[in-house]
C-alpha atoms as a PDB file:
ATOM      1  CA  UNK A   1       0.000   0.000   0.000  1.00  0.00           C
ATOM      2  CA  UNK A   2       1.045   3.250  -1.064  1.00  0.00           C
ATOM      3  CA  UNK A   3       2.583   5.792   2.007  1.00  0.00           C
ATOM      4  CA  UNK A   4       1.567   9.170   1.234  1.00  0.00           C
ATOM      5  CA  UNK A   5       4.353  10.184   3.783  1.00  0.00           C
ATOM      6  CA  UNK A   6       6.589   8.648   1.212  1.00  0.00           C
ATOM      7  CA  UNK A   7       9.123  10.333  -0.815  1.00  0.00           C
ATOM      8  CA  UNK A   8       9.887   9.367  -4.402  1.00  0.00           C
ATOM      9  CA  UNK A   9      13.171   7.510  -3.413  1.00  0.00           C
ATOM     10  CA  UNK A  10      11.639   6.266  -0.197  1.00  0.00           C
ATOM     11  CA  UNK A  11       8.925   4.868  -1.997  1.00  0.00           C
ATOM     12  CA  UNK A  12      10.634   3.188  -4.636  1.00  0.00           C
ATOM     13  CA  UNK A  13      13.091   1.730  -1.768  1.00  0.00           C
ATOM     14  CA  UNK A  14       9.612   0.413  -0.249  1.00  0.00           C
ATOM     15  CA  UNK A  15       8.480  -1.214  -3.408  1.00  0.00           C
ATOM     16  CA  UNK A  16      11.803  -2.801  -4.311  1.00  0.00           C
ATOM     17  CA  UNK A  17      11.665  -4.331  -0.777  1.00  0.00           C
ATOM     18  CA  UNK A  18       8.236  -5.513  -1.835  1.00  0.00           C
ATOM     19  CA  UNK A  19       9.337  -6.945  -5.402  1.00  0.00           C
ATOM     20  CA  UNK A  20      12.102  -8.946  -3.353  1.00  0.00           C
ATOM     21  CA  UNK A  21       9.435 -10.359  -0.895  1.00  0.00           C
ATOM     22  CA  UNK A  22       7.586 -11.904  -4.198  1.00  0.00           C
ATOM     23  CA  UNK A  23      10.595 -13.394  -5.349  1.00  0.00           C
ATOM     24  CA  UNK A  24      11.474 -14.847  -2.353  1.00  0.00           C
ATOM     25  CA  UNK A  25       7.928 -16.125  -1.789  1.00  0.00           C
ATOM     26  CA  UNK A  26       8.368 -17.188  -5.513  1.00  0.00           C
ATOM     27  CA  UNK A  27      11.542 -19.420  -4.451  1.00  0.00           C
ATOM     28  CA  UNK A  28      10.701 -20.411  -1.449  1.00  0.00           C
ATOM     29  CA  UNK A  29       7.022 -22.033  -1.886  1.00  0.00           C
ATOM     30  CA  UNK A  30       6.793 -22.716  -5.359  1.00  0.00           C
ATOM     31  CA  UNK A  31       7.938 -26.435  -7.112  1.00  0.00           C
ATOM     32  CA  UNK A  32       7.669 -24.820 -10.469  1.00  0.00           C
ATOM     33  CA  UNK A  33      10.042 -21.586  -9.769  1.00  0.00           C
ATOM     34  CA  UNK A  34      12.114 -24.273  -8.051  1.00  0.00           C
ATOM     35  CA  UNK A  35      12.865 -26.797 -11.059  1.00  0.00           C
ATOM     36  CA  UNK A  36      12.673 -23.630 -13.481  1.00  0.00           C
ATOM     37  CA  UNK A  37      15.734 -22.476 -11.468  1.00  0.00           C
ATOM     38  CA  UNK A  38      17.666 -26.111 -11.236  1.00  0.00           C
ATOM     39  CA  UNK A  39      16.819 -26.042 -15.133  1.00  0.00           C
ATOM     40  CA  UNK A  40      18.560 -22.511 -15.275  1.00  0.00           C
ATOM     41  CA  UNK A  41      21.510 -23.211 -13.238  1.00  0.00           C
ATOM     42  CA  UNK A  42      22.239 -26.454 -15.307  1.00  0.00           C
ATOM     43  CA  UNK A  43      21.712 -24.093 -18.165  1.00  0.00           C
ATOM     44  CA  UNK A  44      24.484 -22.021 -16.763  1.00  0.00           C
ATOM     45  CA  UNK A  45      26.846 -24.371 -16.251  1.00  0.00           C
ATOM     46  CA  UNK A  46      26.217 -25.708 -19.885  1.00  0.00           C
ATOM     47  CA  UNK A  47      27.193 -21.943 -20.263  1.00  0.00           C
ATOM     48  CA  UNK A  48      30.675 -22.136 -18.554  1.00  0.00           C
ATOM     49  CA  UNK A  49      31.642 -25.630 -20.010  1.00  0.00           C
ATOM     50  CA  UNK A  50      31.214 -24.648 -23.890  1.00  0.00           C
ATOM     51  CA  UNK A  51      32.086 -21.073 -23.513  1.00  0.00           C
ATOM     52  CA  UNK A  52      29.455 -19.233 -25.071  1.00  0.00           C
ATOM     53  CA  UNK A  53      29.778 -16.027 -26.472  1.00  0.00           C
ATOM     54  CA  UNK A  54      28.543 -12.805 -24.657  1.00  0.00           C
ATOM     55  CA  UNK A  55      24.994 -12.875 -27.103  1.00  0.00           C
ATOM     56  CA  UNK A  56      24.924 -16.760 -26.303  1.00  0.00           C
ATOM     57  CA  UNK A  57      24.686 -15.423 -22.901  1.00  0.00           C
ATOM     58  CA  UNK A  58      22.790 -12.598 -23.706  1.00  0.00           C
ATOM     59  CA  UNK A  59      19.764 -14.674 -24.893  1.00  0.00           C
ATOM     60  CA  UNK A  60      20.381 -17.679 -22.655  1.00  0.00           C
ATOM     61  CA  UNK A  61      19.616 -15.400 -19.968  1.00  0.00           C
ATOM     62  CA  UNK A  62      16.730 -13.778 -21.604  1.00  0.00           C
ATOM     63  CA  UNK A  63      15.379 -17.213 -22.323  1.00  0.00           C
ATOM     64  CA  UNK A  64      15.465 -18.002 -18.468  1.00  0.00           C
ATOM     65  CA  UNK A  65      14.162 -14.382 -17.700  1.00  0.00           C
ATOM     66  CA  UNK A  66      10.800 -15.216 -19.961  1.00  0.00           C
ATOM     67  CA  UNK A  67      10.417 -18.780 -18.398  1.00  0.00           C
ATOM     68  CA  UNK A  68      10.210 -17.248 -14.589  1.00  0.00           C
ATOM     69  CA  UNK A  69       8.343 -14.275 -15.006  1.00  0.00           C
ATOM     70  CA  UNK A  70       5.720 -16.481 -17.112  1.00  0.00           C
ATOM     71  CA  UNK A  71       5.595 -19.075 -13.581  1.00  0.00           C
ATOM     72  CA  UNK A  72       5.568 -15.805 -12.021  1.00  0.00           C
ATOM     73  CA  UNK A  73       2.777 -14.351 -13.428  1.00  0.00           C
ATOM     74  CA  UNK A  74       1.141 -17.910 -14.255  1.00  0.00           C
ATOM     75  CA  UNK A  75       1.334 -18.406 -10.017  1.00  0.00           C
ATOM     76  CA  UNK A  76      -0.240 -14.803  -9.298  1.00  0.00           C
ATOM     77  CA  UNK A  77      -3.427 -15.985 -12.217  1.00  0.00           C
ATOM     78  CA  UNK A  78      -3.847 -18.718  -9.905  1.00  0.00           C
ATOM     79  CA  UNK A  79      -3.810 -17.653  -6.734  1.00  0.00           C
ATOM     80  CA  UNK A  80      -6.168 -14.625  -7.575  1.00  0.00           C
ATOM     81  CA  UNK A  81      -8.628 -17.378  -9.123  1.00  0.00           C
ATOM     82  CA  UNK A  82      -8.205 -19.285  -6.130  1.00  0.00           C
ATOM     83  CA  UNK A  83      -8.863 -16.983  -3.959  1.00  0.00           C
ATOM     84  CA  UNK A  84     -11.858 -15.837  -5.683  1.00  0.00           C
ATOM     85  CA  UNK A  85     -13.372 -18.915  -5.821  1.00  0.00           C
ATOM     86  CA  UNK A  86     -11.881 -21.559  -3.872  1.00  0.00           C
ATOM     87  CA  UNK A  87     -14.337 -24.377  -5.062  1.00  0.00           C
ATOM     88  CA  UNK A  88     -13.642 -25.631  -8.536  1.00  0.00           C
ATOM     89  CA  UNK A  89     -15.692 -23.929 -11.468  1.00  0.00           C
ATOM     90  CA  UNK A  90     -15.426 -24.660 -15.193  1.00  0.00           C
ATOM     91  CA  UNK A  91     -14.842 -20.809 -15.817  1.00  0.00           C
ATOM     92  CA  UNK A  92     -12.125 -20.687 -13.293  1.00  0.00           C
ATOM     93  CA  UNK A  93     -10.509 -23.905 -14.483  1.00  0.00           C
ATOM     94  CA  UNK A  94     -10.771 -22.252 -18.173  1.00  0.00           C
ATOM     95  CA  UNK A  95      -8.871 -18.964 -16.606  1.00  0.00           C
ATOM     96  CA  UNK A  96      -5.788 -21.290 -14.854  1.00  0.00           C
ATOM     97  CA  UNK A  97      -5.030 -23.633 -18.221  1.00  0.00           C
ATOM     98  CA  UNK A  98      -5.248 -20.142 -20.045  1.00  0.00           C
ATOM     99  CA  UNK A  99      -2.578 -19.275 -18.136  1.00  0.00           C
ATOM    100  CA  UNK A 100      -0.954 -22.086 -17.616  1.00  0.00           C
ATOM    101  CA  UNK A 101       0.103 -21.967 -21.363  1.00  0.00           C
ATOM    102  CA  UNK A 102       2.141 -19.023 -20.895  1.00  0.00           C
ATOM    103  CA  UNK A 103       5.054 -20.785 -18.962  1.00  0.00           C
ATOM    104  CA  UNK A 104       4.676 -23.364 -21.589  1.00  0.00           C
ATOM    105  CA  UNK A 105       5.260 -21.505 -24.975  1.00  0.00           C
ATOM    106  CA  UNK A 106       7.752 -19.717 -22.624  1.00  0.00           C
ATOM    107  CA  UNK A 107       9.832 -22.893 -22.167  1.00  0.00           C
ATOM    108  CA  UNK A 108       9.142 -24.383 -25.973  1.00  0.00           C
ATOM    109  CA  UNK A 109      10.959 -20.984 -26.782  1.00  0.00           C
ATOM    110  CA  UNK A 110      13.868 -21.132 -24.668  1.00  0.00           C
ATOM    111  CA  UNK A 111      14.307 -25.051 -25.959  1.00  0.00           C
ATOM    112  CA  UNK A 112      14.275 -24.032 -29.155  1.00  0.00           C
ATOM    113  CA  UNK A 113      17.523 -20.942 -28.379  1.00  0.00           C
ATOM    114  CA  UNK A 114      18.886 -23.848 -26.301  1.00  0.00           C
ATOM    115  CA  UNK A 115      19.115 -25.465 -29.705  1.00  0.00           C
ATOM    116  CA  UNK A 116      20.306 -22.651 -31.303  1.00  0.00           C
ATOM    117  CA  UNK A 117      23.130 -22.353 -29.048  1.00  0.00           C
ATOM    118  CA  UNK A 118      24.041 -25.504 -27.845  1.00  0.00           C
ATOM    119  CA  UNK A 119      23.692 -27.953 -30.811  1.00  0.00           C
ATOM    120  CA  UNK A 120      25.991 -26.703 -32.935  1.00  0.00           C
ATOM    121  CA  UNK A 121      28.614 -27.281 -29.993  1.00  0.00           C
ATOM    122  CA  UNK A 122      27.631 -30.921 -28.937  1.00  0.00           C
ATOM    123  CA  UNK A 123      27.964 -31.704 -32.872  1.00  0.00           C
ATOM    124  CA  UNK A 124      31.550 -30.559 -32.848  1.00  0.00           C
ATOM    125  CA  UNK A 125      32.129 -32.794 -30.028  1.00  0.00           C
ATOM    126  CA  UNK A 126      31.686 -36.021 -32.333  1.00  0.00           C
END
């Protein structure tokens, strides 16, 4: 909630510690931000061992940037809709898979610049 005693910096400062909350809350209580971030550090590491070039990294980190904030926001759809109707409802199931499919064309597209930027180096290896 917005202080109106709050200065401009003072209220950013507030709303940053806010944003950090969420991603904590994220990390700490969610399975899916938890195996989208064991997928990301493996991805990392992949990173490291073929040394990628700097706009390898560039969208590698992009790619894993889409995939959370799409669990992010897919988590937030569902908890609204469950806390707006807690009993299941066709409409409200509708709503979830809806969003649902954004993490998912989220992670076909960062498979698919995995591909890009790893398959070319796992060829040279053979």
């Amino acid at each position: 909630m917005k202080n109106p005693n709050d200065g401009f910096f003072r209220g950013r400062l507030r709303s940053l510690k806010f944003a950090f909350r969420g991603a904590w809350l994220l990390i700490t209580t969610e399975d899916s931000i938890k195996a989208q971030l064991c997928i990301a550090l493996f991805a990392i590491g992949l990173g490291f061992y073929f040394d990628i070039s700097n706009t390898e990294w560039m969208l590698q980190f992009l790619a894993i940037g889409l995939v959370l904030v799409a669990e992010a926001v897919n988590t937030a759809i569902e908890e609204i809709a469950d806390f707006i109707h807690p009993e299941f409802h066709v409409k409200i199931g509708f709503i979830k898979d809806i969003a649902a499919g954004a993490p998912t064309f989220a992670a076909i597209i960062s498979l698919i610049i995995a591909g890009f930027i790893y398959l070319p180096k796992i060829n040279l290896l053979f």
